[in-house]
Protein backbone atom coordinates (compact mmCIF):
# COMPACT_ATOMS: atom_id res chain seq x y z
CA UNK A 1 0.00 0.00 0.00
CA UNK A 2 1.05 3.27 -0.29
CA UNK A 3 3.27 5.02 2.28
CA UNK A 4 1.79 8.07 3.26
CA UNK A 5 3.02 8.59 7.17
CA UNK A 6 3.96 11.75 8.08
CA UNK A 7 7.77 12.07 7.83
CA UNK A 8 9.19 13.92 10.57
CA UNK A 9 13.41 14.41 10.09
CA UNK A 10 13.19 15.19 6.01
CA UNK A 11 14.65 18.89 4.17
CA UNK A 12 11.42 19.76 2.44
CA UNK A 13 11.13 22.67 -0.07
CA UNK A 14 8.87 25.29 1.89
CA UNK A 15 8.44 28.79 2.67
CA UNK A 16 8.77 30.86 5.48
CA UNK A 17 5.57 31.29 7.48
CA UNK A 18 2.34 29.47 7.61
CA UNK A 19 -0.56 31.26 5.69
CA UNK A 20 -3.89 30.81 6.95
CA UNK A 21 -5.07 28.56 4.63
CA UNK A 22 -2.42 25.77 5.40
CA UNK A 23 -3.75 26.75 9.56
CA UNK A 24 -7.49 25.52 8.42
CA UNK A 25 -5.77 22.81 6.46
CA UNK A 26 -3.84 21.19 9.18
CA UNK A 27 -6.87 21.51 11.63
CA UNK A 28 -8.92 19.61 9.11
CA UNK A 29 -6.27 17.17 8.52
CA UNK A 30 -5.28 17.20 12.87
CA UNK A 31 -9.68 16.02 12.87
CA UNK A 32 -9.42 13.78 10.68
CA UNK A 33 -6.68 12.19 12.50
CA UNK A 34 -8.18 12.35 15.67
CA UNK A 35 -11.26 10.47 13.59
CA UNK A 36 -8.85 8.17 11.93
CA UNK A 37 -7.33 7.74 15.28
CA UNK A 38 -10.21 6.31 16.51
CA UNK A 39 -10.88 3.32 14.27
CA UNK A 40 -7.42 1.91 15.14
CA UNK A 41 -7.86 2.31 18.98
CA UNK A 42 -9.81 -0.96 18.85
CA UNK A 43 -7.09 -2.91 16.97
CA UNK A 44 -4.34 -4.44 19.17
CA UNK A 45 -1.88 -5.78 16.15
CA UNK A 46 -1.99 -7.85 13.04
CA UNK A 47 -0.39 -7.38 9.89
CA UNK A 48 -1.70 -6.40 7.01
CA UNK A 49 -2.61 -8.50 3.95
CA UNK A 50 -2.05 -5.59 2.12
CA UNK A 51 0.63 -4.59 2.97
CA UNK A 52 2.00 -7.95 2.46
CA UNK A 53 1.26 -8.24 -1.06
CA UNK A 54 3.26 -5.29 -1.90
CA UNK A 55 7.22 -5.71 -0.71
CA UNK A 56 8.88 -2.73 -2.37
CA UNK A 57 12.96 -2.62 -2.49
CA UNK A 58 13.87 -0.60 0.24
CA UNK A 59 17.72 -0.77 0.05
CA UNK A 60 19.76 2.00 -1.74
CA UNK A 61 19.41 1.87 -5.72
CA UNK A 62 22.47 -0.06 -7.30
CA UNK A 63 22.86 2.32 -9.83
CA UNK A 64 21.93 5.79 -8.78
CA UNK A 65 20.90 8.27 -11.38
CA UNK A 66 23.35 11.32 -10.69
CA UNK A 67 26.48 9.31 -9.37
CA UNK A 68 28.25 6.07 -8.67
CA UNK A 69 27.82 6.60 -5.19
CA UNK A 70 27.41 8.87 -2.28
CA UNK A 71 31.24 10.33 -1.06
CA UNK A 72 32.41 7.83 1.21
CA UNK A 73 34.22 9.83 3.35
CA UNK A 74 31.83 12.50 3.83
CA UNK A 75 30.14 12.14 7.35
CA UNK A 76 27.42 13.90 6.48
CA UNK A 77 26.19 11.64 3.97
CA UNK A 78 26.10 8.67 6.85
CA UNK A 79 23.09 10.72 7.98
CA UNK A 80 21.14 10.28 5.14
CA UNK A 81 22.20 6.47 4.07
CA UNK A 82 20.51 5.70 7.60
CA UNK A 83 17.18 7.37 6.29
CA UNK A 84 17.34 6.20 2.75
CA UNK A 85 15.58 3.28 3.37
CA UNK A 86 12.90 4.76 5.36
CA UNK A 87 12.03 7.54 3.57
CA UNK A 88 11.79 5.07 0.26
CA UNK A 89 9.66 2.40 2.23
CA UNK A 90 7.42 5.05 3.38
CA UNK A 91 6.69 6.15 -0.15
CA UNK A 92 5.85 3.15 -1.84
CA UNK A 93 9.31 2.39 -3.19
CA UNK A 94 11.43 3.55 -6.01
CA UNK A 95 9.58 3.87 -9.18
CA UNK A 96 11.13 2.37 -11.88
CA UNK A 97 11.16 3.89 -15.06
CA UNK A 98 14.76 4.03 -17.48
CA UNK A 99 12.79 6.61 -19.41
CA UNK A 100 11.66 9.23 -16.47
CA UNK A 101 14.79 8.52 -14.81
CA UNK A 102 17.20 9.56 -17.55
CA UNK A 103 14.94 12.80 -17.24
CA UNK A 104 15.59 13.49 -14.37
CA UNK A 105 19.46 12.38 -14.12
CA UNK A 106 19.59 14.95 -17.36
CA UNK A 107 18.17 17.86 -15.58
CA UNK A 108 19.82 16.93 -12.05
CA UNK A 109 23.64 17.01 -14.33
CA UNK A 110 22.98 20.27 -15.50
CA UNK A 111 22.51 21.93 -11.85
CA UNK A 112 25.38 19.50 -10.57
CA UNK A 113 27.68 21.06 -13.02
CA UNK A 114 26.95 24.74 -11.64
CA UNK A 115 26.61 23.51 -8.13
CA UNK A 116 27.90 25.90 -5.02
CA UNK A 117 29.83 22.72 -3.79
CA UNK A 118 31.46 21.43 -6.96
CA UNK A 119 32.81 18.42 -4.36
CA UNK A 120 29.03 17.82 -3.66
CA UNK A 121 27.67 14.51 -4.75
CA UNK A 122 23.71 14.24 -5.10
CA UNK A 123 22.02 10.92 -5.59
CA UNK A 124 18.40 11.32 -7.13
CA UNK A 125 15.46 8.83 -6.02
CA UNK A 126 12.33 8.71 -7.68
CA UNK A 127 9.59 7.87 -5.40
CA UNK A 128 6.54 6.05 -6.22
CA UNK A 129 3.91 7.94 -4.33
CA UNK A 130 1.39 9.94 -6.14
CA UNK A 131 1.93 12.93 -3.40
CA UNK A 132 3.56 16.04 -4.72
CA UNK A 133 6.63 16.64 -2.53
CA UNK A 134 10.25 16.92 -3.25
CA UNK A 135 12.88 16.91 -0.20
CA UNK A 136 16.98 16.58 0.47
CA UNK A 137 18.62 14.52 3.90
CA UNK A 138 22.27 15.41 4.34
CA UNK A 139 25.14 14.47 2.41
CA UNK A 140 23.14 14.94 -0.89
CA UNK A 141 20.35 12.32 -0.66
CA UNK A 142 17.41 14.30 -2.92
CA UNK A 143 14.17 12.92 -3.94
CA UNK A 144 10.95 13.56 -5.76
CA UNK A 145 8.12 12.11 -6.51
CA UNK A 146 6.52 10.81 -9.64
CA UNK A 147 3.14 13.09 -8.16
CA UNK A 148 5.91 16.16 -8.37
CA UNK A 149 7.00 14.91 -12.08
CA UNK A 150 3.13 14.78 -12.87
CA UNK A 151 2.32 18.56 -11.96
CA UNK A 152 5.47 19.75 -13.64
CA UNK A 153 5.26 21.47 -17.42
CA UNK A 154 8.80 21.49 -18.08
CA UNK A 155 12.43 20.87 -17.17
CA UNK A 156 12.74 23.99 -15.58
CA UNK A 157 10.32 23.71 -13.30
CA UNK A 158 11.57 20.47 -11.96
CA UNK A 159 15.13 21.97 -11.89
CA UNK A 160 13.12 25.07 -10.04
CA UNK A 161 12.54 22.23 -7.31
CA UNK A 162 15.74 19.96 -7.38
CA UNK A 163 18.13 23.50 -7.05
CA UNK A 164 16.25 24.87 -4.08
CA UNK A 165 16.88 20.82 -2.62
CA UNK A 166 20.57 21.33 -3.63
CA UNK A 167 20.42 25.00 -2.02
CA UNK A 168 19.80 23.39 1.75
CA UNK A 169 21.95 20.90 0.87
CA UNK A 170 24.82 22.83 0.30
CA UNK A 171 24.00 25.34 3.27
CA UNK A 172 23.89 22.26 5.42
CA UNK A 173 20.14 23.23 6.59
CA UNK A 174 19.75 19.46 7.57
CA UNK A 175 22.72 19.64 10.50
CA UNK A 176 20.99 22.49 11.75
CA UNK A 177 18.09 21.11 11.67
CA UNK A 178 18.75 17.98 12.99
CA UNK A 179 20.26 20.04 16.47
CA UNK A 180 16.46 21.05 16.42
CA UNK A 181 15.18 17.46 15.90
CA UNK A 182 17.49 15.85 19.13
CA UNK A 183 15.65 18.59 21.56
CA UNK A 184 12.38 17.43 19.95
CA UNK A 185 12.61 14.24 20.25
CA UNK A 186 13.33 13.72 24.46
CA UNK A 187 10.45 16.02 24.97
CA UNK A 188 8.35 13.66 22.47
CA UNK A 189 9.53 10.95 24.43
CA UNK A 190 8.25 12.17 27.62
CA UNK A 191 4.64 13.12 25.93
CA UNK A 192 4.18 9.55 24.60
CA UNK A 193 5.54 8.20 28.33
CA UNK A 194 2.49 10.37 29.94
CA UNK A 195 -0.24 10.65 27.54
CA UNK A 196 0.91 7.35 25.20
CA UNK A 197 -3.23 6.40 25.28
CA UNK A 198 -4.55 10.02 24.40
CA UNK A 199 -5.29 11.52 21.38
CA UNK A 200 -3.90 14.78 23.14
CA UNK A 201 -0.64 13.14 23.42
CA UNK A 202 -0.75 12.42 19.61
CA UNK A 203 -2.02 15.25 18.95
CA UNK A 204 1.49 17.11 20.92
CA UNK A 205 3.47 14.62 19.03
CA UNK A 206 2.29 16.01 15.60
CA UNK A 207 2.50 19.05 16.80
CA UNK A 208 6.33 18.57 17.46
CA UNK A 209 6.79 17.47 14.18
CA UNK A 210 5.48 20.16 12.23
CA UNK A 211 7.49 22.24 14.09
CA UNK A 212 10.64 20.17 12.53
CA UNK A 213 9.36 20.60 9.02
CA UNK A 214 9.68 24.02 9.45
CA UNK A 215 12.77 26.15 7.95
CA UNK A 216 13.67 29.23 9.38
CA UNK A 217 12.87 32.28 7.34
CA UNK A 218 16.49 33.23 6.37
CA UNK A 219 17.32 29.49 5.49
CA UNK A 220 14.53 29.43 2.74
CA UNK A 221 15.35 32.75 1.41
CA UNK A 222 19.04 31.38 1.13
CA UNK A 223 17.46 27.93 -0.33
CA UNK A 224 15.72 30.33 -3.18
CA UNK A 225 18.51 32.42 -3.70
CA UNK A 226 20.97 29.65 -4.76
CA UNK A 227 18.12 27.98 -6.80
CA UNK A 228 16.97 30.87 -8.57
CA UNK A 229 21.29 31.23 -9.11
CA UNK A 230 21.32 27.76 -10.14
CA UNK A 231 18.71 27.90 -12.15
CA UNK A 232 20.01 30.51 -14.21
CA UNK A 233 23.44 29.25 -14.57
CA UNK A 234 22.53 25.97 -16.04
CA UNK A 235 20.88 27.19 -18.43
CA UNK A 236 17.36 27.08 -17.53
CA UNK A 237 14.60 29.33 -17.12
CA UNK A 238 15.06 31.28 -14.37
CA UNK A 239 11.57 32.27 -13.67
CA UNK A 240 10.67 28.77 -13.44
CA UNK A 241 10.44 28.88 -9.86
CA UNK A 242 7.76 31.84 -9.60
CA UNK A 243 6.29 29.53 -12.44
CA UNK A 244 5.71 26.16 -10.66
CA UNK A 245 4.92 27.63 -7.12
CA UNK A 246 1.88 29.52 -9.29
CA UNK A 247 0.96 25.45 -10.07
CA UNK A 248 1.19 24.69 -6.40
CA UNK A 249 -1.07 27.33 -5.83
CA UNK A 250 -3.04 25.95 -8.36
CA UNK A 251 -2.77 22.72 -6.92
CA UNK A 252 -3.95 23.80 -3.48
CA UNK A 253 -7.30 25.75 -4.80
CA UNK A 254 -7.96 21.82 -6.06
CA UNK A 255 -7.06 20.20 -3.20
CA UNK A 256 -9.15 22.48 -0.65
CA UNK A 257 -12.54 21.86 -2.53
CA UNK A 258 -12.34 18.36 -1.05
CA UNK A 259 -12.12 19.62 3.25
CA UNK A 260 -11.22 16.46 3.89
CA UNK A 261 -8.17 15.92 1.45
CA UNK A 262 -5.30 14.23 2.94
CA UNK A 263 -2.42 16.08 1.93
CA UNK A 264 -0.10 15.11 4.77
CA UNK A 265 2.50 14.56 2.25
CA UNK A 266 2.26 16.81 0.13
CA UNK A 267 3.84 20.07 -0.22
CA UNK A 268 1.76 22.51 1.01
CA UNK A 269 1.27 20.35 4.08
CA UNK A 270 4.09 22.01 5.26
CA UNK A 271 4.71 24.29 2.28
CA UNK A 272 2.50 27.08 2.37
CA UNK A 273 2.92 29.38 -0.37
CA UNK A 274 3.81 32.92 -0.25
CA UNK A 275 3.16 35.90 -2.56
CA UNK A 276 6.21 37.55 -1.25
CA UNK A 277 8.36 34.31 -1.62
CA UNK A 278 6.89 33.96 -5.21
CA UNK A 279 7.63 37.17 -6.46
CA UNK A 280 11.26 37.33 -4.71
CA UNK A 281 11.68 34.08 -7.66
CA UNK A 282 10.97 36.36 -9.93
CA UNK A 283 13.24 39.12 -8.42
CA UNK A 284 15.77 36.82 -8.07
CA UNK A 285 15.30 35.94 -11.76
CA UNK A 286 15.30 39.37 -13.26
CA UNK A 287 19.21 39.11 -12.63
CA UNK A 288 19.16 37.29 -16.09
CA UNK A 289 17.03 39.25 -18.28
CA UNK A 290 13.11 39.70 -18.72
CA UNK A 291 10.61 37.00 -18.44
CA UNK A 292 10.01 35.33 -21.46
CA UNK A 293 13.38 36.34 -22.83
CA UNK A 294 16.24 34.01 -21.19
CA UNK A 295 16.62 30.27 -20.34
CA UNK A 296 15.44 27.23 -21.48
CA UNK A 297 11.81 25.68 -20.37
CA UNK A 298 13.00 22.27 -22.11
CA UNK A 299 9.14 21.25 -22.17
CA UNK A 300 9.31 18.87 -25.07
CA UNK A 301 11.81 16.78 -24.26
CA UNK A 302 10.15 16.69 -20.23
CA UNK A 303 6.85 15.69 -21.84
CA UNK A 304 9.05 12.82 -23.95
CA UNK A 305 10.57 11.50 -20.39
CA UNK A 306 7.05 11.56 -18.38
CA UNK A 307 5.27 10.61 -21.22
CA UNK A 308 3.11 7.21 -19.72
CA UNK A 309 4.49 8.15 -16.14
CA UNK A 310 2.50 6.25 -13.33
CA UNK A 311 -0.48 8.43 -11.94
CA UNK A 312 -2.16 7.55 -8.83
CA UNK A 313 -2.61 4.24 -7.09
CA UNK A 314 -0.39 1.45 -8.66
CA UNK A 315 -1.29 -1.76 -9.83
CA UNK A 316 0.11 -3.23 -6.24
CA UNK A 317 -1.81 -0.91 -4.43
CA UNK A 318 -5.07 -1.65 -5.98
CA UNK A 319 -7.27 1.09 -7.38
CA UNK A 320 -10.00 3.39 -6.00
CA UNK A 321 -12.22 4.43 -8.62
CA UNK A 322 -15.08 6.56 -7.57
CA UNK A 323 -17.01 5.18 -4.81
CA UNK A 324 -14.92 1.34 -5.33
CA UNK A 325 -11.51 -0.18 -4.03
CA UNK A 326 -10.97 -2.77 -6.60
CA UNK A 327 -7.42 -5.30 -6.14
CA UNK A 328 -7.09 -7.26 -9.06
CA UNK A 329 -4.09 -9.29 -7.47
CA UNK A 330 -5.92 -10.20 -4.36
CA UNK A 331 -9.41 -10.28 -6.29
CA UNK A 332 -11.54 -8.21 -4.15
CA UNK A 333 -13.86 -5.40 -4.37
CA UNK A 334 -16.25 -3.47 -2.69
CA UNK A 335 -17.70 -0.12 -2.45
CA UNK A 336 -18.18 2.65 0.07
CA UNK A 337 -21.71 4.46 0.53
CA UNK A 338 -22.30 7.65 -1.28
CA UNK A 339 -20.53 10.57 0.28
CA UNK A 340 -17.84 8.73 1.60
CA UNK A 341 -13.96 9.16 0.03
CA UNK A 342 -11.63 6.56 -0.20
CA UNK A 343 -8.18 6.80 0.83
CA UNK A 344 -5.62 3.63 -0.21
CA UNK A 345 -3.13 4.17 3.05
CA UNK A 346 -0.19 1.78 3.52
CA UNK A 347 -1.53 0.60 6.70
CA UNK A 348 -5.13 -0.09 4.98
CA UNK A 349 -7.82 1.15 3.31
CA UNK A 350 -9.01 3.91 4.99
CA UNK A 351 -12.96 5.73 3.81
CA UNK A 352 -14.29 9.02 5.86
CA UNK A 353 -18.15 9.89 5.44
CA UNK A 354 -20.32 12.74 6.85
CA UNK A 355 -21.05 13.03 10.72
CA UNK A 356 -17.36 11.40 11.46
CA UNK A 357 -18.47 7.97 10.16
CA UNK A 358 -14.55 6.33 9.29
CA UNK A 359 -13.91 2.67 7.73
CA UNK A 360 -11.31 0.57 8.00
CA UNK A 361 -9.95 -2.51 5.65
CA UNK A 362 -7.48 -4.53 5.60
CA UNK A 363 -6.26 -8.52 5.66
CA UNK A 364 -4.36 -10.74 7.06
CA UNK A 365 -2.92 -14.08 6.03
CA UNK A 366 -5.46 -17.19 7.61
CA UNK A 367 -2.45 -19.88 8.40
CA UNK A 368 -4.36 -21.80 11.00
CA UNK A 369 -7.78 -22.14 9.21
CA UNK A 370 -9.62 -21.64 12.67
CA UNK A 371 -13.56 -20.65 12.62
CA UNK A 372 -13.94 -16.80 12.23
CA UNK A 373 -16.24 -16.39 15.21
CA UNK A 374 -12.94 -17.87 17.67
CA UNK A 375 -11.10 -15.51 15.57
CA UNK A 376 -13.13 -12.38 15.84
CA UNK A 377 -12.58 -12.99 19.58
CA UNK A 378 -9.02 -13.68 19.65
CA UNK A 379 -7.73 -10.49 21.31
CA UNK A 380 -7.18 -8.09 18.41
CA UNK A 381 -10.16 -6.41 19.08
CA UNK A 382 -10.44 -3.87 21.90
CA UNK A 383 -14.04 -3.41 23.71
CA UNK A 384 -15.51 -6.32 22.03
CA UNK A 385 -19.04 -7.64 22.93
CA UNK A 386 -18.93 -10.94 22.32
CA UNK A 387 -22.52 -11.81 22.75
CA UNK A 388 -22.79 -9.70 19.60
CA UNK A 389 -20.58 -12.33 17.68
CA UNK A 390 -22.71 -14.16 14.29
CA UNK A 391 -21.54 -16.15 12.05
CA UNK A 392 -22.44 -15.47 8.35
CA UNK A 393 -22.11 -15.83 4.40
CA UNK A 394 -20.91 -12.82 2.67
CA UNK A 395 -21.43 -13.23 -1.35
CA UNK A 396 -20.66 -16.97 -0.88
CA UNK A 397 -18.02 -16.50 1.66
CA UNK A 398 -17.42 -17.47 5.24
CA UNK A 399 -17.58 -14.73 7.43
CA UNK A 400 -18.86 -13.47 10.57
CA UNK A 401 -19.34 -9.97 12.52
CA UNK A 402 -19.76 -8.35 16.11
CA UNK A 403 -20.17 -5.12 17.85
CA UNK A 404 -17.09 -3.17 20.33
CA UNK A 405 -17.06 0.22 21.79
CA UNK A 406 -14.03 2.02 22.76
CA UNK A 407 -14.14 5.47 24.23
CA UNK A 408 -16.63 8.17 21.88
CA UNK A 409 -17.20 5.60 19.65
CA UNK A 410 -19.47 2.10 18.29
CA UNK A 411 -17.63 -0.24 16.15
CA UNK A 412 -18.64 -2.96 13.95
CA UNK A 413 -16.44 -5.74 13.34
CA UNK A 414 -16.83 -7.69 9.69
CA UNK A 415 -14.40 -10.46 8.71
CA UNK A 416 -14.52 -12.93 5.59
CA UNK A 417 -12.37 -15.26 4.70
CA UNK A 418 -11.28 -15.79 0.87
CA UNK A 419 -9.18 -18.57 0.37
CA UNK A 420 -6.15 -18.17 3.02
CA UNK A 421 -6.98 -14.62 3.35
CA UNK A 422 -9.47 -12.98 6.18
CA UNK A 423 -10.48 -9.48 5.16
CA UNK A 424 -11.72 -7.00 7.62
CA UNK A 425 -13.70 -4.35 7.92
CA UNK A 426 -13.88 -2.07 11.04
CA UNK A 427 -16.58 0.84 10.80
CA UNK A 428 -16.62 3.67 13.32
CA UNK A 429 -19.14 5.69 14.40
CA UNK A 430 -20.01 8.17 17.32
CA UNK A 431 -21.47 6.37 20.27
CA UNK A 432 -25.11 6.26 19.82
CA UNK A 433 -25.47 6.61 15.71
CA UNK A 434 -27.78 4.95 13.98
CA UNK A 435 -25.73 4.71 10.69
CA UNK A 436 -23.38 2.37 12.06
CA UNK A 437 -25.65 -0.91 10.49
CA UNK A 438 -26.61 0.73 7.14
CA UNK A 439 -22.68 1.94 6.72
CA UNK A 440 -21.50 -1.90 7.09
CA UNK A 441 -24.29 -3.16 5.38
CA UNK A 442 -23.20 -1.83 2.05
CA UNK A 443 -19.99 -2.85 2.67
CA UNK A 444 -20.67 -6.36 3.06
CA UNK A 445 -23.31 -6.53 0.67
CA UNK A 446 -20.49 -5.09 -1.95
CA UNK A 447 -17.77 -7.14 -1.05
CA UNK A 448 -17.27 -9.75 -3.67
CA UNK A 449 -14.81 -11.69 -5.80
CA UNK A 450 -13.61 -10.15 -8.77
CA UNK A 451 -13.97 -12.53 -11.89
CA UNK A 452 -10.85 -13.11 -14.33
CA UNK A 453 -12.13 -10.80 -16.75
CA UNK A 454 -12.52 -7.92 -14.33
CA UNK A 455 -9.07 -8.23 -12.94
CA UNK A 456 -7.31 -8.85 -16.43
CA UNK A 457 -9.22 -5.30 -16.77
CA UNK A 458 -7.82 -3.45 -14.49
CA UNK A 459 -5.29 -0.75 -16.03
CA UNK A 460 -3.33 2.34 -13.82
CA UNK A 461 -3.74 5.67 -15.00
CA UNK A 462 -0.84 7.18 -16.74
CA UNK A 463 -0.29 10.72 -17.52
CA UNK A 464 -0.51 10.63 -21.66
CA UNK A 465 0.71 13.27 -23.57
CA UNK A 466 -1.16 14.39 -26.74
CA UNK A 467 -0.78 16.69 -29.60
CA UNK A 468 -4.30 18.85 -29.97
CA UNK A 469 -5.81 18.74 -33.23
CA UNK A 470 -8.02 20.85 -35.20
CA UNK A 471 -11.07 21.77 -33.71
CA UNK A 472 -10.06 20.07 -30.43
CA UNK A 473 -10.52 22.69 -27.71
CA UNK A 474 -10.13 22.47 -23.92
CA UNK A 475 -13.79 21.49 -22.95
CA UNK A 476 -12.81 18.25 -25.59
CA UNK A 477 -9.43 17.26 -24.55
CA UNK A 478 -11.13 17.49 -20.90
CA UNK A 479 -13.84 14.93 -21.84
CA UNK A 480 -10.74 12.22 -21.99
CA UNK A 481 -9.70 12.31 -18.79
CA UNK A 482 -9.99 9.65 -16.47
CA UNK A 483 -9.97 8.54 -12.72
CA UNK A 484 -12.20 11.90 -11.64
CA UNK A 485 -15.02 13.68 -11.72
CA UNK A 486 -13.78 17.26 -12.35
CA UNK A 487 -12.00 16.23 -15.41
CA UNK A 488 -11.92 20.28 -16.30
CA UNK A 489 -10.27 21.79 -13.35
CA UNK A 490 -7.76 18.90 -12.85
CA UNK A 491 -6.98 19.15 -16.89
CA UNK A 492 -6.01 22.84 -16.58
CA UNK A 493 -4.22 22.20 -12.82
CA UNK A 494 -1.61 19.54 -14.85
CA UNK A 495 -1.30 21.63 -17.83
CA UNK A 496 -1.14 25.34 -15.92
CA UNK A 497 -3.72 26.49 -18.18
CA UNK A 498 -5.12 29.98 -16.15
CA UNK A 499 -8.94 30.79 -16.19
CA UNK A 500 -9.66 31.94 -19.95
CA UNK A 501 -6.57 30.34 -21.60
CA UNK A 502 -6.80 28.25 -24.97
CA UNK A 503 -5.20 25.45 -27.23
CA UNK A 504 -4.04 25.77 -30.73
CA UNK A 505 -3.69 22.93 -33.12
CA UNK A 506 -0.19 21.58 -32.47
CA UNK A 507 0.05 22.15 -28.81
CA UNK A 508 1.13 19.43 -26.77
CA UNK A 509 -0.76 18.59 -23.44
CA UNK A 510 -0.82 16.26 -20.80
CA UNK A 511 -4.25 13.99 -19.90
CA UNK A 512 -5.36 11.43 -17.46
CA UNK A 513 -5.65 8.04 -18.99
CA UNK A 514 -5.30 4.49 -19.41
């Protein structure tokens, strides 16, 4: 499944004060946590099927893209080969692609060569996550992520990102930082010793980390300053900076329609934009020449290299489309009642409705092949009832259900067992609803095998670039999109197209396909 836990020691690309919006955004995202929260209070363990049937490579890439290896003797860089493998389990893995990482190993050389710290050594890491975020660890670890590489027009604007990366690098934000993160971390110690059962304690715990993601002022302005220099030098636009933090703004307008959006890895998480930051780029810049009059954007050969790039859930990961979490390799589906938004998590399958409903799913390997009423009461489950414990048939299948209550909150229990798999379903509500039984309901009633032909059917979503042809307009590329329903607004966010903008015949854009 895909990794989306909070990271809380990473360099991130940010600027330097929270804006209001990102406030409301992290208290939407801090309730849905403490909603979240609450579904896994009643689970004591268990690994995930899931989980399971997705083992990404987590050990360092055998032949990075910018050099042979990390400096051996730089000490610095022992601080971020102890992270490497966390940050790339976390994210799903590297994703795999000679064509998208050439791309990016071309662009990366370019600011390498023009690089503050010609001793410097980076090593690039594509991530497989669909969250837009870019970040550096010491001793030249960078990474981005193929969610970055989607939202990006052109080379510039990924070099925008990668130089600012190279700019803390250099400035060694990340040993300053991490002076910050060993204070943090014995007084997070001592909240989880007192309040290690309270959502207050988690709730100080997050709070401590978003105070690590968080530069100082004068270390971003530094970061921009030797992008923007960077930038320039290598030949690039230099304005491409001002230029993609426009898209993130863009990209933040989208996500904020949907209040509960988890963007906990994604830039503006911990990102906020700035108009003062954005149009210091583009003071910065003017040091070359006018806008539109210097640098290279390099957008056809960027839309050559992401050209079929990954978008969204992969294959391992199974697919949510719409209202349905379909798994072709574990052969599975069901659907979530209307309202409710789906949310593939590495931990599980997570779905949020209205009046703080939250569901669960996930699986577990069934070794001993014991009845799923002696299993539904073998300890994982907190505040069980187990006078509430039936055994039933689910679509053909063995399963069985039961009630538990844990502090604010009424839980019902669903497992079914599919060959030597037991799925599970946990649904949360506040003490007292009535929507707990219809909520379940149409999740058993949905879950079902999926045939051969339906999984065989299954495709990802790609990004697809396409030439626009006569009498092709926006509305009509639009209408080809796949994988959402506001095919408009998230065809202009890829392609920074601004509110009245057109297409000619010849134009290449990007779309949402199979």
């Amino acid at each position: 499944m895909m990794r989306r836990t909070r990271l809380d020691s990473l360099t991130t690309w940010k600027s330097p004060a929270l804006s209001s919006d990102a406030i409301s955004a992290a208290r939407r995202f801090t309730r849905r946590l403490v909603l979240l929260s609450a579904v896994a209070m009643v689970l004591n363990g268990c690994q995930s099927l899931i989980e399971q049937s997705y083992q990404p490579s987590i050990s360092p890439s055998s032949n990075p893209q910018i050099v042979d290896e990390v400096q051996k003797n730089d000490p610095r860089a022992a601080m971020g080969a102890r992270e490497h493998p966390r940050i790339v389990a976390s994210y799903g893995g590297e994703y795999k692609d000679a064509r998208t990482e050439r791309l990016v190993a071309r662009i990366a050389g370019a600011l390498t060569a023009v690089s503050e710290n010609p001793s410097q050594s980076y090593r690039i890491t594509i991530l497989n996550s669909p969250a837009i975020n870019a970040f550096a660890l010491p001793g030249g670890y960078l990474y981005v992520t193929r969610g970055l590489l989607a939202l990006a027009n052109d080379a510039s604007e990924v070099a925008a990102v990668l130089s600012h990366e190279m700019g803390h690098v250099t400035a060694n934000h990340g040993i300053e930082r991490q002076k910050r993160e060993e204070a943090e971390v014995i007084a997070s110690r001592v909240v989880a010793e007192v309040l290690s059962s309270d959502i207050a304690g988690k709730q100080a715990l997050a709070r401590g980390k978003l105070r690590l993601a968080a530069f100082s002022r004068q270390q971003e302005l530094q970061a921009d300053v030797i992008g923007v220099r960077m930038l320039g030098e290598a030949g690039y636009d230099p304005y491409a900076a001002a230029r993609f933090l426009d898209s993130m703004a863009a990209y933040s307008r989208f996500m904020s329609v949907d209040p509960e959006a988890d963007q906990s890895l994604d830039f503006l998480s911990s990102h906020p934009n700035s108009a003062q930051r954005i149009e210091l780029a583009r003071t910065h810049a003017r040091a070359f020449g006018q806008e539109g009059t210097v640098g290279d954007k390099g957008r056809d050969y960027y839309l050559d290299g992401i050209d079929g790039l990954l978008y969204g859930d992969s294959p391992e990961e199974g697919y949510v489309r719409g209202q349905t979490f379909l798994h072709g390799g574990l052969g599975i589906r069901f659907d979530v009642p209307v309202d409710f938004k789906i949310d593939n998590k590495v931990e599980a399958v997570m779905a949020t409705g209205p009046n703080d409903i939250a569901v669960r799913f996930d699986g577990v390997a069934d070794n001993q092949n014991q009845s799923l009423t002696n299993y539904i009461s073998s300890g994982w489950v907190t505040g069980l009832d187990p006078s509430t414990i039936q055994q039933i048939t689910v679509n053909g299948m063995e399963a069985a259900t039961a009630r538990a209550s844990a502090d604010r909150w009424d839980f019902d229990v669903t497992v079914i067992r599919n060959n030597a798999q037991i799925f599970r379903f946990l649904t949360a509500v506040p003490k007292g609803s009535d929507a707990l039984e219809p909520t379940a309901n149409v999740l058993r009633a949905s879950f079902r095998r999926m045939t051969p032909a339906e999984a065989a059917s299954l495709k990802p979503l790609r990004i697809r670039v396409v030439t626009v042809r006569p009498g092709e307009n926006i509305s009509t590329l639009a209408a080809r999109m796949m994988g959402t329903d506001r095919k408009l607004d998230l065809f202009k966010l890829i392609n920074a197209l601004p509110t009245g903008a057109a297409v000619s015949p010849g134009d290449r854009v990007k779309i949402i396909a199979e």
